[in-house]
N, C-alpha and C. Protein backbone atom coordinates (compact mmCIF):
# COMPACT_ATOMS: atom_id res chain seq x y z
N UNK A 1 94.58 104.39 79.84
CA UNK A 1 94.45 102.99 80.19
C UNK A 1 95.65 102.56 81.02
N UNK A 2 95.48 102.18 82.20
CA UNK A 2 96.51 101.72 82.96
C UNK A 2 97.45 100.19 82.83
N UNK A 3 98.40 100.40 82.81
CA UNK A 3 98.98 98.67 82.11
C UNK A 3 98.92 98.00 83.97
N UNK A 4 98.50 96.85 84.05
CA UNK A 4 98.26 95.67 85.05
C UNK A 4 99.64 94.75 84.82
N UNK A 5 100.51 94.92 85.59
CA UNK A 5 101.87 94.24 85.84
C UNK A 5 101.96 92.90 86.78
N UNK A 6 101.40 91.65 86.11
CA UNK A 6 101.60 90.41 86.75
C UNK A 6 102.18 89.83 87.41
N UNK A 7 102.30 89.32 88.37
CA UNK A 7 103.60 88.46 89.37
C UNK A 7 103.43 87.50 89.43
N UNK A 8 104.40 86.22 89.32
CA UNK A 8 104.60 85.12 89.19
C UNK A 8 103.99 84.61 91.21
N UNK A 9 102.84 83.88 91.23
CA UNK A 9 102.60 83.34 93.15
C UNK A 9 103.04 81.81 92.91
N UNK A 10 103.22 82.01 94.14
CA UNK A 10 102.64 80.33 94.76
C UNK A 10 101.79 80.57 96.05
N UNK A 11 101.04 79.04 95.42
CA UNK A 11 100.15 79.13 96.24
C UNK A 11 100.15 77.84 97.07
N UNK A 12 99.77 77.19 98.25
CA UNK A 12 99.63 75.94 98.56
C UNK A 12 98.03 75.80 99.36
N UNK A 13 97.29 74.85 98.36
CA UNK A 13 95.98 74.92 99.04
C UNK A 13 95.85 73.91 99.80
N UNK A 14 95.46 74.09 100.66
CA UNK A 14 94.65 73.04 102.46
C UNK A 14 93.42 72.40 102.05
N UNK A 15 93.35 71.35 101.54
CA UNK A 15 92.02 70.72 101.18
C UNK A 15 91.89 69.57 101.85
N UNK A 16 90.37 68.89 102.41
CA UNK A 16 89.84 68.41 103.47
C UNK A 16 90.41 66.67 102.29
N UNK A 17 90.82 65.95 103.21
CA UNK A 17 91.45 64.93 102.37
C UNK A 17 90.03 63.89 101.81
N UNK A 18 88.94 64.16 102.92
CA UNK A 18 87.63 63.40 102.20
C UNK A 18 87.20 63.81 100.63
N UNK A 19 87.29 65.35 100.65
CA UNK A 19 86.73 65.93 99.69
C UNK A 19 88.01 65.71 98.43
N UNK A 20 88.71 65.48 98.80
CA UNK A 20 90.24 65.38 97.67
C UNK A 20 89.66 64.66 96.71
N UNK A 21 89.02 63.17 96.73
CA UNK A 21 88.75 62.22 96.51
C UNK A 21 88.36 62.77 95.05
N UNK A 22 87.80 63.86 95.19
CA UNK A 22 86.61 64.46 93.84
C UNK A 22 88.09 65.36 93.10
N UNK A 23 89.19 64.42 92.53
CA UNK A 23 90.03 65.64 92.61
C UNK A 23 89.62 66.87 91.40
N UNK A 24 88.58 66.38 90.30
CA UNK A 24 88.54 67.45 89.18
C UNK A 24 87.43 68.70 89.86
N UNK A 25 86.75 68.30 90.97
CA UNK A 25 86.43 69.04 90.99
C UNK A 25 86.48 70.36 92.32
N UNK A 26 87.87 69.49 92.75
CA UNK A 26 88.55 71.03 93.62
C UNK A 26 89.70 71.17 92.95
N UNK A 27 90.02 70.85 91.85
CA UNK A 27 91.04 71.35 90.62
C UNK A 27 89.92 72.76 89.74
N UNK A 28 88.70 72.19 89.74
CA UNK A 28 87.84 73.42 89.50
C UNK A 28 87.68 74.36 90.60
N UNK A 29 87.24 74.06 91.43
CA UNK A 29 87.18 75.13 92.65
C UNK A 29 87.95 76.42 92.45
N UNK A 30 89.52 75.42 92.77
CA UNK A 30 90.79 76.58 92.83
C UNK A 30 90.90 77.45 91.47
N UNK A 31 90.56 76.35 90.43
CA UNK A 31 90.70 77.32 88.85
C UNK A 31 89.63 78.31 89.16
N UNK A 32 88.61 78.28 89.52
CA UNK A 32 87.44 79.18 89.26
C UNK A 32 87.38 80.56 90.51
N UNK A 33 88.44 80.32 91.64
CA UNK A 33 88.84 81.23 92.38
C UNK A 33 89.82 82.52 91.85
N UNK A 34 91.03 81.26 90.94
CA UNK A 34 91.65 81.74 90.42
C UNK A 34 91.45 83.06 89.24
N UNK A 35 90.66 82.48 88.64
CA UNK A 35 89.94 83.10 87.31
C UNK A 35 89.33 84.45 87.51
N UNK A 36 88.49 84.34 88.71
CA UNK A 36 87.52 85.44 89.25
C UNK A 36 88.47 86.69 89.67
N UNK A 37 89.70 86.40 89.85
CA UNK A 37 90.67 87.32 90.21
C UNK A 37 91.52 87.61 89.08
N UNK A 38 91.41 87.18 88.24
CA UNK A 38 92.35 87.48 86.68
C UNK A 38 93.46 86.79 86.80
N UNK A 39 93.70 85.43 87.74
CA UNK A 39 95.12 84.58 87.64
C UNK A 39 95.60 84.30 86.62
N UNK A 40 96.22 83.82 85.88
CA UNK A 40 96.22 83.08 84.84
C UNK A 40 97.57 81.91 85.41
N UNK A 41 96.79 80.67 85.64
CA UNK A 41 97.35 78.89 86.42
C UNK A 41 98.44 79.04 85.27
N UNK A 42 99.79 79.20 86.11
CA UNK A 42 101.16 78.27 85.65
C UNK A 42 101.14 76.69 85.33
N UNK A 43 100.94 76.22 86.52
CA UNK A 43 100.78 74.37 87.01
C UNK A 43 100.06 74.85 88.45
N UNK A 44 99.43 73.79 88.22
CA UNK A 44 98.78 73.50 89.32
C UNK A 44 99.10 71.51 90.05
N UNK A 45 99.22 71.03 90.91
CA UNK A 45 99.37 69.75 90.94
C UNK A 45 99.16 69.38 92.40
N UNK A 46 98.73 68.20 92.75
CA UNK A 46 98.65 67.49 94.30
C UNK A 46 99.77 67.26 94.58
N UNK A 47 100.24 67.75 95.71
CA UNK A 47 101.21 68.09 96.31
C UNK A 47 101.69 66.36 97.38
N UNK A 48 100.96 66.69 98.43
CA UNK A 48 101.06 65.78 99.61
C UNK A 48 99.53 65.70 100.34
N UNK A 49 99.82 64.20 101.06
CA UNK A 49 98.65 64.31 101.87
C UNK A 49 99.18 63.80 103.15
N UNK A 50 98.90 64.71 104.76
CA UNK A 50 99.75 65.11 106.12
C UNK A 50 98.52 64.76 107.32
N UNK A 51 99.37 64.42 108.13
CA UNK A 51 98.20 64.68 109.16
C UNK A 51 98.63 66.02 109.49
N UNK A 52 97.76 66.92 110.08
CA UNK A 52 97.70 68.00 110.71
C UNK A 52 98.36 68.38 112.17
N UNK A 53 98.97 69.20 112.35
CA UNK A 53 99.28 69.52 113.60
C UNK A 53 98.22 69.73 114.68
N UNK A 54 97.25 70.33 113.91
CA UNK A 54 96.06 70.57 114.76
C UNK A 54 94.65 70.40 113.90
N UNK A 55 93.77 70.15 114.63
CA UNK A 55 92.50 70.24 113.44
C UNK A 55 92.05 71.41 113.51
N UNK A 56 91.18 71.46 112.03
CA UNK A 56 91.30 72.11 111.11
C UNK A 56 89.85 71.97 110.78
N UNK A 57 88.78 72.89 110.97
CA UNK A 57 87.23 72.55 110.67
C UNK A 57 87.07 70.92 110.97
N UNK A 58 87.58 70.88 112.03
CA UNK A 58 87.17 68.98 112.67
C UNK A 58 88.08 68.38 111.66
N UNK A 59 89.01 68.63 111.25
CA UNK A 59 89.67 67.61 110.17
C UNK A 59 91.08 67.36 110.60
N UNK A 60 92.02 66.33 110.87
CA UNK A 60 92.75 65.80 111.48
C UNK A 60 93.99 65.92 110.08
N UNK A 61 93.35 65.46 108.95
CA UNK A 61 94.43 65.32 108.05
C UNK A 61 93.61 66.54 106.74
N UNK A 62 94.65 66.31 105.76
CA UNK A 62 94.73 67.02 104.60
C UNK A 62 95.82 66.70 103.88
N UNK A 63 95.28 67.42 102.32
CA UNK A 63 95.98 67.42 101.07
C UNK A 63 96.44 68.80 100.91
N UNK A 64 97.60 68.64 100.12
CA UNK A 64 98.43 69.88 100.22
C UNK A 64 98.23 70.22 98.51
N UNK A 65 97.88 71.28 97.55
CA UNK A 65 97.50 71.24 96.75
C UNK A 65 98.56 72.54 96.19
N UNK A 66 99.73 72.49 95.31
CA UNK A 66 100.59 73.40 94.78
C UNK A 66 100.36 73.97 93.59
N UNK A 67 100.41 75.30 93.76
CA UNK A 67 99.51 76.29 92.46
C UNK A 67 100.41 77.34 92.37
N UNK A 68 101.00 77.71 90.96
CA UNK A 68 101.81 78.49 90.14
C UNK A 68 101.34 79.50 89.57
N UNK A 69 100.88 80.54 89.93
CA UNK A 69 99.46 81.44 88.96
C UNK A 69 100.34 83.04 89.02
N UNK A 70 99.97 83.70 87.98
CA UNK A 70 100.73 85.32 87.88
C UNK A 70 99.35 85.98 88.09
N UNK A 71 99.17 86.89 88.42
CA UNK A 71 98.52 88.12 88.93
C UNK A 71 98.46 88.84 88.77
N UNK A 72 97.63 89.95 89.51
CA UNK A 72 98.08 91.48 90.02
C UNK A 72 97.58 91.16 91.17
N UNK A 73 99.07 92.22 92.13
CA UNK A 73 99.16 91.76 93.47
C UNK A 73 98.14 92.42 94.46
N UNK A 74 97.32 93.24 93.63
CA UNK A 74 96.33 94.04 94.13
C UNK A 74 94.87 92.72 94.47
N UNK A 75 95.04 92.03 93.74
CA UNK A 75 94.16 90.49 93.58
C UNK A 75 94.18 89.67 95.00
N UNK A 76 94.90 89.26 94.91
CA UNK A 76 95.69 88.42 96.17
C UNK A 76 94.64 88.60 96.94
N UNK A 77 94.52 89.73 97.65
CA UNK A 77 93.69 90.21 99.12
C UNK A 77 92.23 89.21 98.19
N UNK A 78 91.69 89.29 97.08
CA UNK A 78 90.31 88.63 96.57
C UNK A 78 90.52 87.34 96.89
N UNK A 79 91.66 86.92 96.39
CA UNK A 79 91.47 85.19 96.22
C UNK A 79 91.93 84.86 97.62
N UNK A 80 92.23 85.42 98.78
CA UNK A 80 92.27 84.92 100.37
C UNK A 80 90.70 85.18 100.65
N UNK A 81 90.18 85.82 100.24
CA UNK A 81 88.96 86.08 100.54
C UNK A 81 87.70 84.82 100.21
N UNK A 82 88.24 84.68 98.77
CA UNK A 82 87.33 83.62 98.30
C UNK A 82 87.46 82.30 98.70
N UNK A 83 89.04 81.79 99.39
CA UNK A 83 89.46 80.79 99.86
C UNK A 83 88.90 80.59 101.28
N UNK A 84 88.83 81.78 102.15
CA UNK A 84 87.94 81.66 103.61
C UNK A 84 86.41 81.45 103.15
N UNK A 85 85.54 81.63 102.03
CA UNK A 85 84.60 81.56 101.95
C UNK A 85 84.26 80.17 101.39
N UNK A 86 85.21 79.48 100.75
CA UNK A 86 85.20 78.41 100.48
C UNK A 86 84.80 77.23 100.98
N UNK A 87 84.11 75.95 100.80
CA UNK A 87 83.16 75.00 101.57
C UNK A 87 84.77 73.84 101.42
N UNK A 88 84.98 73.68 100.35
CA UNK A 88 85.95 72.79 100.30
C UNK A 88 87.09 73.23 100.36
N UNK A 89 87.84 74.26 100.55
CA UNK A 89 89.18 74.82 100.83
C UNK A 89 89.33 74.89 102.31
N UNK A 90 90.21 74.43 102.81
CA UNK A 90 90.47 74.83 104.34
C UNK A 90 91.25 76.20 104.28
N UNK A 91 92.41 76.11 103.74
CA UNK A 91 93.60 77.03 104.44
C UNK A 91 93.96 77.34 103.07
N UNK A 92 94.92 78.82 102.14
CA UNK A 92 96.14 79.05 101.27
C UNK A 92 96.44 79.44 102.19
N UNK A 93 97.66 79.51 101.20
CA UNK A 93 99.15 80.46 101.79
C UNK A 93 100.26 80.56 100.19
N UNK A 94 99.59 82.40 100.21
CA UNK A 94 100.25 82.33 99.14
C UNK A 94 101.01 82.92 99.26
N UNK A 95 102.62 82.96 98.06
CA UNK A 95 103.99 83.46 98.67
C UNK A 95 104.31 84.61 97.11
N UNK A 96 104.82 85.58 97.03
CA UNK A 96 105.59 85.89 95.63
C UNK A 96 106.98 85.33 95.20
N UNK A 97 106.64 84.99 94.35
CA UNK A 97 108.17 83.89 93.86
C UNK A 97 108.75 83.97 92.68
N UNK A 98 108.80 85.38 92.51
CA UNK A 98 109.49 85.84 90.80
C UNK A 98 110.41 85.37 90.69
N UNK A 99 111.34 84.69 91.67
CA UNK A 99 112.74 84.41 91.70
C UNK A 99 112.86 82.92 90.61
N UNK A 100 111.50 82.20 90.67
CA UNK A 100 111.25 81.16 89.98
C UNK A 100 111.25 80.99 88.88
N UNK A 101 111.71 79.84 88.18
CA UNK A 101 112.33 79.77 86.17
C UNK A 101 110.83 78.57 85.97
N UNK A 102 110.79 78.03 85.06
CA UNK A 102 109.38 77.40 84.41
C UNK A 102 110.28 76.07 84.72
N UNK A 103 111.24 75.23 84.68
CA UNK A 103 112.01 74.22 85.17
C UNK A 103 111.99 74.04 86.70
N UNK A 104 112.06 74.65 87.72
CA UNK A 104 112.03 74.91 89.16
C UNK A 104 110.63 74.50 89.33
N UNK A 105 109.40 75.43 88.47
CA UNK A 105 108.05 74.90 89.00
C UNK A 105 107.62 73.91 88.88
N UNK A 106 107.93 73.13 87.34
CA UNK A 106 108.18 71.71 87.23
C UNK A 106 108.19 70.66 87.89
N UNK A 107 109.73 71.15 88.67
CA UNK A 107 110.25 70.40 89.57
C UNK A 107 110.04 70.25 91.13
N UNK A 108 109.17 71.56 91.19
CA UNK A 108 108.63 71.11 92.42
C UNK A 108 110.06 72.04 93.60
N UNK A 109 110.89 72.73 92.84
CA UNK A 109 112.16 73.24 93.66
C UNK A 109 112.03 74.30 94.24
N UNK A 110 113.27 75.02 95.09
CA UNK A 110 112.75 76.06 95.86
C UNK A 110 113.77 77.17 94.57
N UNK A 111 113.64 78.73 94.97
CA UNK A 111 114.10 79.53 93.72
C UNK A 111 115.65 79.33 93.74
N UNK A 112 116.58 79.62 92.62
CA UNK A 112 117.88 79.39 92.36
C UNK A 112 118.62 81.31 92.44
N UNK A 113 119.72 80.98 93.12
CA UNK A 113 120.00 82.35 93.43
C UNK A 113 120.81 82.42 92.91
């Protein structure tokens, strides 16, 4: 039996700011992306809402949606996958951030060196 060694992500999801509106249920979306890949959600929380540099599936603005989830990094490649297939997700961008303490994610901070 092989042991599966978790990594602490971040994630920041691109969501269409019309569709934000419904927030429990692209708080489900992302959980149920998450899940399908074996994440297990740190925090998850609404971040910001930006206009865009450029549009974005005809969309001018967006919500910035910040997600704390451990893994296996073998996963990752699934949940970019499920995020392009997504109706209400525009864009992730997810980063590895082991460097991060449970106070930092909290806070919304960058890692402490």
């Amino acid at each position: 039996m092989e042991t599966v060694i978790k990594k602490l992500y971040e994630a920041m999801f691109l969501v269409n700011s019309e569709q934000a509106a419904d927030w429990d249920q692209i708080n489900k979306t992302i959980e149920n992306i998450l899940k399908r890949s074996e994440a297990e959600i740190v925090s998850i929380r609404k971040w910001d809402e930006r206009k865009l540099a450029y549009k974005i599936k005809k969309q001018s603005h967006g919500i910035y949606i910040l997600c704390y989830f451990k893994a296996d990094g073998e996963k990752i490649k699934d949940i970019e996958r499920d995020v392009r297939l997504s109706e209400r997700i525009m864009r992730v961008l997810i980063l590895n951030t082991d460097a991060m303490i449970q106070e930092d994610i909290e806070k919304g901070l960058a890692p402490q060196k």
